[in-house]
C-alpha atoms as a PDB file:
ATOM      1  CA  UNK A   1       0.000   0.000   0.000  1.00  0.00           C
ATOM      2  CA  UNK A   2       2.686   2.305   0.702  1.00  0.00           C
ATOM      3  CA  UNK A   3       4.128   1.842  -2.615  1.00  0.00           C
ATOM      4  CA  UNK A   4       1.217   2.542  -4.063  1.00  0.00           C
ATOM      5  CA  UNK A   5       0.890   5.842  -2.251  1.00  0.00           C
ATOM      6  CA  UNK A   6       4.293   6.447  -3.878  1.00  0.00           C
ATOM      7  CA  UNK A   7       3.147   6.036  -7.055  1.00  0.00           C
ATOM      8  CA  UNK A   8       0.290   7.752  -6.925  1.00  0.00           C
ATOM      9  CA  UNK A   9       2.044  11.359  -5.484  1.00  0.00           C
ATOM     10  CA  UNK A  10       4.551  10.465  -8.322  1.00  0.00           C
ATOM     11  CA  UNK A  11       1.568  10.693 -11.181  1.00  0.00           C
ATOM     12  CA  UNK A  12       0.182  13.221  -9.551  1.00  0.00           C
ATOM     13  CA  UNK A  13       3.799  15.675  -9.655  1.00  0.00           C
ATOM     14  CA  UNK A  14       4.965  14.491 -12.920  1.00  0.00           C
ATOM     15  CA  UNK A  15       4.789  16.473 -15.974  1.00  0.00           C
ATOM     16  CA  UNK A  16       3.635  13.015 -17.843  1.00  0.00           C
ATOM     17  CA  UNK A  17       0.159  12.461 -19.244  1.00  0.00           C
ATOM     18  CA  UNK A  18      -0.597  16.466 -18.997  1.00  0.00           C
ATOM     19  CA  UNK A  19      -0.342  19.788 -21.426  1.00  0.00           C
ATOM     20  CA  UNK A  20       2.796  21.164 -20.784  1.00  0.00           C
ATOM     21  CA  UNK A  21       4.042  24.878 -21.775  1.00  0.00           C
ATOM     22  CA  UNK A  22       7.135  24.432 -24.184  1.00  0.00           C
ATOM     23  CA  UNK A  23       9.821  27.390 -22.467  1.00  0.00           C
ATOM     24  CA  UNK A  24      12.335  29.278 -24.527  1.00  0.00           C
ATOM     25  CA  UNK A  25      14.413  30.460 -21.402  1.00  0.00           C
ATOM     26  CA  UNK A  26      16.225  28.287 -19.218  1.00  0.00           C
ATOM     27  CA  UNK A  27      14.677  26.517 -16.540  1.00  0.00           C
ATOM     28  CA  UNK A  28      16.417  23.906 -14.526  1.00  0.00           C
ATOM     29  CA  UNK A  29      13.139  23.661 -12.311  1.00  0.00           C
ATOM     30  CA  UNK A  30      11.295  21.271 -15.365  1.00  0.00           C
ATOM     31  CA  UNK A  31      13.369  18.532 -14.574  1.00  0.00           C
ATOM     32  CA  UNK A  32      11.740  16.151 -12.164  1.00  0.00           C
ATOM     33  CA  UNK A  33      12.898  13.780  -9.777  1.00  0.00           C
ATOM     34  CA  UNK A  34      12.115   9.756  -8.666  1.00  0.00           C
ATOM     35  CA  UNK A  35      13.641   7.737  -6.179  1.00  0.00           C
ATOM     36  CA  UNK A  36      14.832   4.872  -7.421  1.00  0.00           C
ATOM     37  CA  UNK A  37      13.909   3.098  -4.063  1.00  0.00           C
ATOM     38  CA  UNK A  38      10.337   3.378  -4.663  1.00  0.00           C
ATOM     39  CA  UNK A  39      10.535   0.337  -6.612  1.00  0.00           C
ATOM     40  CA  UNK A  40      13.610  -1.376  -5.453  1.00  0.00           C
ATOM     41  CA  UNK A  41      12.207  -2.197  -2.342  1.00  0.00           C
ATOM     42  CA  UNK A  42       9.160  -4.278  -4.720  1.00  0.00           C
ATOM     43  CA  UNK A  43      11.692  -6.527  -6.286  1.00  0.00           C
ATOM     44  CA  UNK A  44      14.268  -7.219  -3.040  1.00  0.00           C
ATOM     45  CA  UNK A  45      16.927  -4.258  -3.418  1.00  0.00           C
ATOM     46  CA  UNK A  46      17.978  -3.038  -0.447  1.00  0.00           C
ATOM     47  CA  UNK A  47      20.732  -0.779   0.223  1.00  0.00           C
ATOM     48  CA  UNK A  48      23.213  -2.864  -1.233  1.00  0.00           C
ATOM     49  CA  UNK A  49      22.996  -3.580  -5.165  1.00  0.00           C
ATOM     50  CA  UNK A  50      23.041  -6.895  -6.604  1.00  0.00           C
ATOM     51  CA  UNK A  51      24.767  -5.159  -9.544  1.00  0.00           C
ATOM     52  CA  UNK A  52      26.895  -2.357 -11.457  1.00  0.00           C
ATOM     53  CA  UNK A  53      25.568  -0.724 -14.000  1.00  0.00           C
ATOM     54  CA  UNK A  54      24.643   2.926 -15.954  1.00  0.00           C
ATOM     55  CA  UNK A  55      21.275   4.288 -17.833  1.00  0.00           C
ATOM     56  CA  UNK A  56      22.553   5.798 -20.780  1.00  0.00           C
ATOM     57  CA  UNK A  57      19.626   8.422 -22.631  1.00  0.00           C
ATOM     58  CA  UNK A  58      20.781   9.536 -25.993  1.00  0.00           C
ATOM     59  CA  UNK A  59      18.616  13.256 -27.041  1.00  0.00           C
ATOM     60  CA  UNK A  60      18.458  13.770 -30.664  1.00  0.00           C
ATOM     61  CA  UNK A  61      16.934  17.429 -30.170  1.00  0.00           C
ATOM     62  CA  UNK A  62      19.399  19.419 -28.316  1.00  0.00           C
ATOM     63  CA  UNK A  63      19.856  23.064 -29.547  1.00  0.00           C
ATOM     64  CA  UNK A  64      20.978  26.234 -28.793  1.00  0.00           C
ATOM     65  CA  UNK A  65      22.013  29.670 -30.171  1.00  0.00           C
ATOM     66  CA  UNK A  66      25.788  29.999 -30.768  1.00  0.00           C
ATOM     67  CA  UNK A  67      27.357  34.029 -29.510  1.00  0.00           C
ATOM     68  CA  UNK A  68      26.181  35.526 -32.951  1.00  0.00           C
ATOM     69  CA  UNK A  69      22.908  33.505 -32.972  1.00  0.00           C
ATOM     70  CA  UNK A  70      23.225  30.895 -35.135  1.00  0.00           C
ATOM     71  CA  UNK A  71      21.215  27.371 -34.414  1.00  0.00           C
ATOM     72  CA  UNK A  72      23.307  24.880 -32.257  1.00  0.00           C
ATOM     73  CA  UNK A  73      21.978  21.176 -33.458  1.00  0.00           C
ATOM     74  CA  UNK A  74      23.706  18.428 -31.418  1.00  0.00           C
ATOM     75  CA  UNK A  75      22.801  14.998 -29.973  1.00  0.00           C
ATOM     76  CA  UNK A  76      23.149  14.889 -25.998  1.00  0.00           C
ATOM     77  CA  UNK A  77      24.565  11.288 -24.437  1.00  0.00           C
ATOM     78  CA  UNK A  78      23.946  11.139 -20.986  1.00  0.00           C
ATOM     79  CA  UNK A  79      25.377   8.136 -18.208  1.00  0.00           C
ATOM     80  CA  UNK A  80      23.121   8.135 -14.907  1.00  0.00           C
ATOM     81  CA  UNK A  81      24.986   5.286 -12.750  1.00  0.00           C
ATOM     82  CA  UNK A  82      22.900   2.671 -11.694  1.00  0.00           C
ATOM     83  CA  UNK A  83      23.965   3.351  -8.044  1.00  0.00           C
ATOM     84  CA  UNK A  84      22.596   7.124  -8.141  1.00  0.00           C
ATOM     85  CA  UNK A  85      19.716   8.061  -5.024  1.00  0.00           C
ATOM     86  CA  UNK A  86      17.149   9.292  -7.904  1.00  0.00           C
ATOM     87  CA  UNK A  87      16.790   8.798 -11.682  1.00  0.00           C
ATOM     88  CA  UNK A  88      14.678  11.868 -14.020  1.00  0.00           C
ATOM     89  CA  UNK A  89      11.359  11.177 -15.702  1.00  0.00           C
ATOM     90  CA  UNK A  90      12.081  11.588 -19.044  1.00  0.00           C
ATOM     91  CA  UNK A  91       9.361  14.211 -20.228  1.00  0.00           C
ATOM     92  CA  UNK A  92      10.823  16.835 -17.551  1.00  0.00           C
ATOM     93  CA  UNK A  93      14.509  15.781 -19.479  1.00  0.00           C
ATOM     94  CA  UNK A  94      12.243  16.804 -23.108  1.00  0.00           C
ATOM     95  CA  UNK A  95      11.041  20.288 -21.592  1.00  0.00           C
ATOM     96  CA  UNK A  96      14.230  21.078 -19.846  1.00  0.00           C
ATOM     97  CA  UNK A  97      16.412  20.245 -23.179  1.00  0.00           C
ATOM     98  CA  UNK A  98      13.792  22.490 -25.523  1.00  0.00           C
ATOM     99  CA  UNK A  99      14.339  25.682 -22.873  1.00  0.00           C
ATOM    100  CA  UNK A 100      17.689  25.984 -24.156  1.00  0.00           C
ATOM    101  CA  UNK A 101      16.437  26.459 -27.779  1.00  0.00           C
ATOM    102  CA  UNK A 102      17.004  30.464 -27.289  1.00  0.00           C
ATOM    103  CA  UNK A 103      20.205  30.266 -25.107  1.00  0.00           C
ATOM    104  CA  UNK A 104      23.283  31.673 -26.436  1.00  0.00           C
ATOM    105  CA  UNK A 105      26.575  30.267 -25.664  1.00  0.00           C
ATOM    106  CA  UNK A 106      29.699  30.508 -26.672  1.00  0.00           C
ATOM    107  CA  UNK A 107      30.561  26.540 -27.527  1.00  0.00           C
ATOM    108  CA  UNK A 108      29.449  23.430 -26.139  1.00  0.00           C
ATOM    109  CA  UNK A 109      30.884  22.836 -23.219  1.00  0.00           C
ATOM    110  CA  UNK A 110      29.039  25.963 -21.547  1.00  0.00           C
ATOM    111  CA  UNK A 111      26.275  23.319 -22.405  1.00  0.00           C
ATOM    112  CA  UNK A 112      28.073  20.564 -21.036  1.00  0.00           C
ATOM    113  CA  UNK A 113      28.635  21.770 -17.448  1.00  0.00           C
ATOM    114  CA  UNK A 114      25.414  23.494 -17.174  1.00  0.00           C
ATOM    115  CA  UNK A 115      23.462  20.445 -18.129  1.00  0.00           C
ATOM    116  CA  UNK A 116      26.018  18.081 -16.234  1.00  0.00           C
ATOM    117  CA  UNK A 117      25.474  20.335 -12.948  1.00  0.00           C
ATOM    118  CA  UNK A 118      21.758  20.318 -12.816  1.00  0.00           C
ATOM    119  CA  UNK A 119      21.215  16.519 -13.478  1.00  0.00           C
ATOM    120  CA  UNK A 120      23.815  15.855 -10.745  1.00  0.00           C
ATOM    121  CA  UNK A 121      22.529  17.688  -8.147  1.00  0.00           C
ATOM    122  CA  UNK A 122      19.048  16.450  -8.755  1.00  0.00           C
ATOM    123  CA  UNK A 123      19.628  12.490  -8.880  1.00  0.00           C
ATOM    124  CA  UNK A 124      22.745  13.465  -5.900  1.00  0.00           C
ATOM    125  CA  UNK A 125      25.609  11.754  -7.888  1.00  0.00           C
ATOM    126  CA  UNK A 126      28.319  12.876 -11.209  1.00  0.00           C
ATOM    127  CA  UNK A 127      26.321  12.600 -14.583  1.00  0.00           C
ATOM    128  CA  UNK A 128      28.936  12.152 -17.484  1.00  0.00           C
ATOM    129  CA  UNK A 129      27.254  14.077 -20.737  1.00  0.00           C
ATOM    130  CA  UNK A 130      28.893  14.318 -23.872  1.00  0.00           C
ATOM    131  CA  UNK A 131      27.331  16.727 -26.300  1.00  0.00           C
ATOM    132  CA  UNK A 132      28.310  15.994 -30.144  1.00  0.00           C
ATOM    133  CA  UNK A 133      27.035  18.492 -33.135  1.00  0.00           C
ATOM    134  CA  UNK A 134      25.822  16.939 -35.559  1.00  0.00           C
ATOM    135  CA  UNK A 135      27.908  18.088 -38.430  1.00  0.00           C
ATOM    136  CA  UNK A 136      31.125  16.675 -36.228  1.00  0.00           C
ATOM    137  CA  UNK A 137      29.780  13.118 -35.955  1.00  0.00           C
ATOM    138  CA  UNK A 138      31.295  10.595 -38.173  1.00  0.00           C
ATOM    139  CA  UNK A 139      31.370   7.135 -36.216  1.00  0.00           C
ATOM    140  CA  UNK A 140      28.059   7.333 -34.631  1.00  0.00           C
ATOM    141  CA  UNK A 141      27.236   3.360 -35.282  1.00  0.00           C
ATOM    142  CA  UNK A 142      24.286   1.987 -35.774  1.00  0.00           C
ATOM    143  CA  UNK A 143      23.321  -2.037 -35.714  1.00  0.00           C
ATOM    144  CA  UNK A 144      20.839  -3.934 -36.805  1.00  0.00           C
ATOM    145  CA  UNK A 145      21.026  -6.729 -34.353  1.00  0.00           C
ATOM    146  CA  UNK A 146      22.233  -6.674 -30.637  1.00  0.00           C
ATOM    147  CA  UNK A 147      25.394  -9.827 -29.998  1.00  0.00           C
ATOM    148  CA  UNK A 148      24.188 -13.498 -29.461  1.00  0.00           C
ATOM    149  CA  UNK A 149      21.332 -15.881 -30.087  1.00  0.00           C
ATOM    150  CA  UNK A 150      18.343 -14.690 -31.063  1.00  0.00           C
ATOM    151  CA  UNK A 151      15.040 -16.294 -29.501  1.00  0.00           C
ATOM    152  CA  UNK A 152      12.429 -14.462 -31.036  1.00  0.00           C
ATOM    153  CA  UNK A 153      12.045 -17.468 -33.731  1.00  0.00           C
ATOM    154  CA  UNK A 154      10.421 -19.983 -30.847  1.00  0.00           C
ATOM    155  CA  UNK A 155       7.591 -21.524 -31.515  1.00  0.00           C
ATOM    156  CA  UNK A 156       5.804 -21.029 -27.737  1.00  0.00           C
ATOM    157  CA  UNK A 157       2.335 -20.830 -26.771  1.00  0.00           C
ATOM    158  CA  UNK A 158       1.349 -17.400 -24.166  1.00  0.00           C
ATOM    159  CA  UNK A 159      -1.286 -15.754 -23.000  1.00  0.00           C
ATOM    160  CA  UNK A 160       0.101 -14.408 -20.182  1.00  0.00           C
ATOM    161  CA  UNK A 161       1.247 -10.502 -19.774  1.00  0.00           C
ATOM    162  CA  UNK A 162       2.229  -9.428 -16.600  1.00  0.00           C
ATOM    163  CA  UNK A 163       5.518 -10.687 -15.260  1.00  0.00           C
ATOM    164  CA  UNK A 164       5.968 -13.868 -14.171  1.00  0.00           C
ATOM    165  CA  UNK A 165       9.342 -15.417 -13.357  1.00  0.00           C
ATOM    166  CA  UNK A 166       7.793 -18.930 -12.566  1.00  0.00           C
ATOM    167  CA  UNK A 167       8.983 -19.029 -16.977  1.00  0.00           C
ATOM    168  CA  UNK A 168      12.451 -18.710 -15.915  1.00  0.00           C
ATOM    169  CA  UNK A 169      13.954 -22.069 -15.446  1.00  0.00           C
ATOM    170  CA  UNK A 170      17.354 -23.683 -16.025  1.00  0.00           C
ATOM    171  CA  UNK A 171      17.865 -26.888 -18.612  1.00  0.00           C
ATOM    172  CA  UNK A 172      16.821 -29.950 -16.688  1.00  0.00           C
ATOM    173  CA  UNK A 173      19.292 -32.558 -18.414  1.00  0.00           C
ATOM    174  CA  UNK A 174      22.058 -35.119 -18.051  1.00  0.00           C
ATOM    175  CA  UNK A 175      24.634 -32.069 -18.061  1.00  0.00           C
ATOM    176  CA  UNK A 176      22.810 -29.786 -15.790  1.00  0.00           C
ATOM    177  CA  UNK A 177      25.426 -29.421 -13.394  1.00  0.00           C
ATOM    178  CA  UNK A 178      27.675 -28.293 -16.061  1.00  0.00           C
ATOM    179  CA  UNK A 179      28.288 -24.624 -16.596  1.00  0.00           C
ATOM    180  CA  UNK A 180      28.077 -22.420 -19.860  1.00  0.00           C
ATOM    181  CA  UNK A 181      28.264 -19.038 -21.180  1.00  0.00           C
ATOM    182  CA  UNK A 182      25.669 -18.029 -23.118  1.00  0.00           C
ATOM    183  CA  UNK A 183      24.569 -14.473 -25.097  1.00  0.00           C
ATOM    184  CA  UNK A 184      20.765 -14.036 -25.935  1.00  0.00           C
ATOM    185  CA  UNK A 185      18.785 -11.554 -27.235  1.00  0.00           C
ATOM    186  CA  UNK A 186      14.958 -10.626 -28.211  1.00  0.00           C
ATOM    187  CA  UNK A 187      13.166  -7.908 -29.653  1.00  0.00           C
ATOM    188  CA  UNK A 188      10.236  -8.662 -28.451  1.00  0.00           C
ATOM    189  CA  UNK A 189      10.279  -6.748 -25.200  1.00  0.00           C
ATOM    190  CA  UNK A 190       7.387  -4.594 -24.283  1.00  0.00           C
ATOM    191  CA  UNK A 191       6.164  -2.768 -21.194  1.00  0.00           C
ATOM    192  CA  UNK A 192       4.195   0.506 -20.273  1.00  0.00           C
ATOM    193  CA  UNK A 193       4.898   3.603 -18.986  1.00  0.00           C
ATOM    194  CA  UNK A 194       3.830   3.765 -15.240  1.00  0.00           C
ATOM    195  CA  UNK A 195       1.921   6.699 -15.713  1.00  0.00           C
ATOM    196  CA  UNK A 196       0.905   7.298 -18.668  1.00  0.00           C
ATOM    197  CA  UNK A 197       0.318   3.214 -19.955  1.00  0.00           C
ATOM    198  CA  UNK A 198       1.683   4.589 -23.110  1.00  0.00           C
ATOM    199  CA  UNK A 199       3.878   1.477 -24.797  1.00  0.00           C
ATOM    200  CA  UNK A 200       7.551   1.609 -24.727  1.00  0.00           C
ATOM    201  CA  UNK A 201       9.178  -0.570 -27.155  1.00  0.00           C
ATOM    202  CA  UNK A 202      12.977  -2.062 -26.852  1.00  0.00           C
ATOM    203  CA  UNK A 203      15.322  -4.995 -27.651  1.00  0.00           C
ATOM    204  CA  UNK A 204      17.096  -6.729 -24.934  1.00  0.00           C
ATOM    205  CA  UNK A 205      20.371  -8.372 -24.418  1.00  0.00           C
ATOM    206  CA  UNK A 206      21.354 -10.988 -21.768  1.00  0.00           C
ATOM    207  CA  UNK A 207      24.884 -12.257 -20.933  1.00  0.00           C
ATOM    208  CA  UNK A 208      25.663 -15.100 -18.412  1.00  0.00           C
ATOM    209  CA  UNK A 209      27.569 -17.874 -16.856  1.00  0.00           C
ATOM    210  CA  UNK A 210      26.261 -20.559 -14.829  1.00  0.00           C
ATOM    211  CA  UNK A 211      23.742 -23.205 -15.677  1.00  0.00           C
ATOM    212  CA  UNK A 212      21.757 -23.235 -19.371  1.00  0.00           C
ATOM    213  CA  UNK A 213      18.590 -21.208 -18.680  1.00  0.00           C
ATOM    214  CA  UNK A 214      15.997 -22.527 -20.900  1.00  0.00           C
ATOM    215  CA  UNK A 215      15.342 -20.338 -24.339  1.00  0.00           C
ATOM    216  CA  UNK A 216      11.506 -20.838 -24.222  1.00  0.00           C
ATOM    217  CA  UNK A 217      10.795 -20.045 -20.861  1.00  0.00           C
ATOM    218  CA  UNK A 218      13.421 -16.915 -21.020  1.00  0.00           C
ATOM    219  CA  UNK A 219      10.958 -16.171 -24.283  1.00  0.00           C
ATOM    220  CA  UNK A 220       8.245 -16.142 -22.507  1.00  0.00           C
ATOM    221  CA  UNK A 221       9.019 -14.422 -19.212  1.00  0.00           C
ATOM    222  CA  UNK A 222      10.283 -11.539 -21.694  1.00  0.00           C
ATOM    223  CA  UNK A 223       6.792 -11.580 -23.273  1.00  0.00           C
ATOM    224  CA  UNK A 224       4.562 -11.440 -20.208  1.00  0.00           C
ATOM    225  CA  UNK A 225       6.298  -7.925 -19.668  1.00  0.00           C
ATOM    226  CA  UNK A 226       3.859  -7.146 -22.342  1.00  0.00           C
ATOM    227  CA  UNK A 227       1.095  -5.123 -20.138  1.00  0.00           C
ATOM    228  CA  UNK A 228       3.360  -4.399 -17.327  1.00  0.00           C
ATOM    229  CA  UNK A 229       3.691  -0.692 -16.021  1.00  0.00           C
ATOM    230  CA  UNK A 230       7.125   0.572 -15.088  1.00  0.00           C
ATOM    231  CA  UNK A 231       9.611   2.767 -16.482  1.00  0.00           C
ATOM    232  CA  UNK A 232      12.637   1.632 -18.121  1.00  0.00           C
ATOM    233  CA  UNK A 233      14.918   1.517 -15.357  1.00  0.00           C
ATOM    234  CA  UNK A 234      12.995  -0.429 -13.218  1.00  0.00           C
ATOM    235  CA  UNK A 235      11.739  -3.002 -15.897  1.00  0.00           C
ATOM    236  CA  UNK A 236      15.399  -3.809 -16.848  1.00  0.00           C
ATOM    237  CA  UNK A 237      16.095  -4.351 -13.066  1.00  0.00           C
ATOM    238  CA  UNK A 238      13.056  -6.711 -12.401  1.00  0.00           C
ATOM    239  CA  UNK A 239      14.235  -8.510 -15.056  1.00  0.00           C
ATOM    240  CA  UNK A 240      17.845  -8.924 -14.321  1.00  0.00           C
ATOM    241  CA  UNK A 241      16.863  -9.847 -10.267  1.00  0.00           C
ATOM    242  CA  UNK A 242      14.280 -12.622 -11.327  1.00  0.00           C
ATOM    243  CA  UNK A 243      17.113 -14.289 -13.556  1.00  0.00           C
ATOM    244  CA  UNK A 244      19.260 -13.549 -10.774  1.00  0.00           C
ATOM    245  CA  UNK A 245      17.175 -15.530  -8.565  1.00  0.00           C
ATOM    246  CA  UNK A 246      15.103 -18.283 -11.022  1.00  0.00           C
ATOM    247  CA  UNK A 247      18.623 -19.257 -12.936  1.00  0.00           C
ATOM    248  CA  UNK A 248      21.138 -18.280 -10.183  1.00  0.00           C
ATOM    249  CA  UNK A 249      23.928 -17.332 -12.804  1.00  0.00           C
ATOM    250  CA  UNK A 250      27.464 -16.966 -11.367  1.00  0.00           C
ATOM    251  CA  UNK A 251      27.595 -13.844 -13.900  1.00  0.00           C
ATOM    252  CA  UNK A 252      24.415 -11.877 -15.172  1.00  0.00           C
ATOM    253  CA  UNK A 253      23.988  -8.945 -18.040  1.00  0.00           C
ATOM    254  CA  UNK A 254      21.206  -7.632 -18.582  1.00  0.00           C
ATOM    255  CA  UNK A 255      21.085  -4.498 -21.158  1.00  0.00           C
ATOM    256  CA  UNK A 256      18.140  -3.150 -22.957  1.00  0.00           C
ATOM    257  CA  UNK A 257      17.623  -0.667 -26.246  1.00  0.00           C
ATOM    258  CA  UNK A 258      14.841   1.291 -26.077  1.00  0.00           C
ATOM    259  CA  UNK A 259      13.347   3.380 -28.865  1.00  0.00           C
ATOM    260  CA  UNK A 260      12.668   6.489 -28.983  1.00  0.00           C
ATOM    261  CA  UNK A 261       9.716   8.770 -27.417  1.00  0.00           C
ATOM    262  CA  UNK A 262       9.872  12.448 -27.666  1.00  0.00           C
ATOM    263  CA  UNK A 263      13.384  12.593 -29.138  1.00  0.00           C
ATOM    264  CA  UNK A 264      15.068  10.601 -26.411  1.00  0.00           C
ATOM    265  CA  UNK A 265      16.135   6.356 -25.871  1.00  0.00           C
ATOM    266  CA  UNK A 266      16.850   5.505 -22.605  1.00  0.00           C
ATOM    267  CA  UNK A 267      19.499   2.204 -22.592  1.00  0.00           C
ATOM    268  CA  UNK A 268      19.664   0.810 -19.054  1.00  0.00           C
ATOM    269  CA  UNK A 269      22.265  -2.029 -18.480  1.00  0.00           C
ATOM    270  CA  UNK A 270      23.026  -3.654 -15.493  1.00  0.00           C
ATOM    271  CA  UNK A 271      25.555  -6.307 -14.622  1.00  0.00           C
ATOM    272  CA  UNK A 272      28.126  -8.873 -12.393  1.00  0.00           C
ATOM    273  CA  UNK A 273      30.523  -8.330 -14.522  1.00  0.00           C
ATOM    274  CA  UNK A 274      33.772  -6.981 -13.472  1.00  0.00           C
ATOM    275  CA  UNK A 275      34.846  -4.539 -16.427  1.00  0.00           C
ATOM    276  CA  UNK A 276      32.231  -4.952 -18.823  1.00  0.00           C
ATOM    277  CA  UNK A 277      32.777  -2.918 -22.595  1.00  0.00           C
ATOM    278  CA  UNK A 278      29.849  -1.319 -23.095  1.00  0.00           C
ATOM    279  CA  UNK A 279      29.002   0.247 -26.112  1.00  0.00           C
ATOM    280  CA  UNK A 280      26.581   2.989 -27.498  1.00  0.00           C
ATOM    281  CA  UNK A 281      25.541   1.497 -30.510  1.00  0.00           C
ATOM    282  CA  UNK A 282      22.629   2.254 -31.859  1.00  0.00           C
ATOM    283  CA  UNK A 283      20.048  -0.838 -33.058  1.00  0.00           C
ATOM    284  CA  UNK A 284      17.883  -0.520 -36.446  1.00  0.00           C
ATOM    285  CA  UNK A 285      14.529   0.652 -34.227  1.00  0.00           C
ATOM    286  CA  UNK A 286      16.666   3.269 -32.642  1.00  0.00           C
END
């Protein structure tokens, strides 16, 4: 019940789901703030995290007025780490990005730090943001497929859509006791924005060691996201703790590609892994 009191004050203060002036002058107030305990505590995460990890948001519609007022057109990447107090709701990111369409600066780091400064102080850790004009990109990659196995091509039966890790189960077999290391993917992840139900579409990767989790119930745990309410963050995190405790890998990934809404992906990834590369790239839906 608490929780849901939680939620409920959040819907009520967030900018999502309502008409919302568009500013021209800078206004570090639009951004807006959630705890990322609020939902933690639903799925077993206590103080200490299970994981490592970063959310990385890429904007495509950052802009700004150079010192003789010439358009600015640049795409933002921004790195939350998984271990900061709050994350930012990512309308309020939208608004506060557009109110710097009729700031001047001077170059892009002005930008940088500004930007850098207010989403620190608001989610109370260092936000990394690299901003890149568009004319100055040249390796900006884009895949069509994350790495691994895909699963999407099972032939499974479902008709459930709410989450439900009783799907996730390890191979039951002569060699079960033996140990692999494994890299699957699926596009077909789906879930719904907490507040507004609206659908938010991604691919997702998973990396592990330990006993072979079964394809077709991985499939279908993945698919009973499907009418599940939660942001990004917090799906990716559900997921990666019910692996974490139906498959009990010795070494988890999880990382998931979001597409776009409003000019901005979100690209949570969380892991065990000590030294993980993680990359940017971005996938065909992105």
């Amino acid at each position: 019940m608490a929780n849901d009191l939680h939620i409920e004050k959040l819907k009520a203060a967030s900018p999502l789901g309502k008409e919302a002036a568009y500013e021209s002058s800078y206004n570090p107030n639009l951004l807006f703030f959630i705890p990322r305990t609020i939902k933690r505590k639903e799925i077993g995460i206590n103080n200490i995290l299970p994981f490592t990890g970063v959310d990385i948001w890429n904007a495509y519609e950052l802009s700004w007025l150079n010192d003789k007022g010439k358009p600015m057109v640049a795409i933002a990447t921004i790195e939350v780490p998984a271990d900061s107090e709050n994350i930012f709701e990512s309308k309020s990111l939208k608004l506060y990005l557009i109110s710097f369409n009729a700031m001047q600066f001077t170059n892009k780091d002005q930008l940088e730090k500004i930007i850098s400064e207010d989403l620190s102080k608001g989610t109370k850790t260092s936000i990394k943001i690299k901003i890149s004009l568009v004319q100055e990109i040249h390796n900006f990659q884009t895949n069509c497929r994350l790495p691994g196995i895909n699963i999407d091509h099972l032939d499974i039966a479902i008709n459930t859509y709410q989450p439900d890790p009783s799907f996730l189960t390890t191979e039951n077999s002569a060699t079960q006791h033996s140990e692999i290391e494994e890299e699957l993917n699926s596009d077909l992840l789906k879930s719904n924005c907490l507040v507004t139900n609206q659908p938010d579409w991604g691919s997702i990767y998973i990396h592990y060691q330990g006993k072979k989790i079964n394809h077709a119930g991985l499939l279908k745990y993945i698919i009973s996201l499907r009418e599940h309410n939660e942001f990004h963050e917090q799906c990716v995190e559900r997921i990666f703790m019910n692996i974490l405790k139906r498959c009990q890998p010795k070494e988890l990934t999880v990382y998931a590609r979001y597409t776009r809404r409003g000019g901005i992906d979100i690209n949570p990834f969380r892991t065990t892994e000590i030294n993980y590369q993680l990359n940017n790239d971005r996938l065909l839906r992105q």
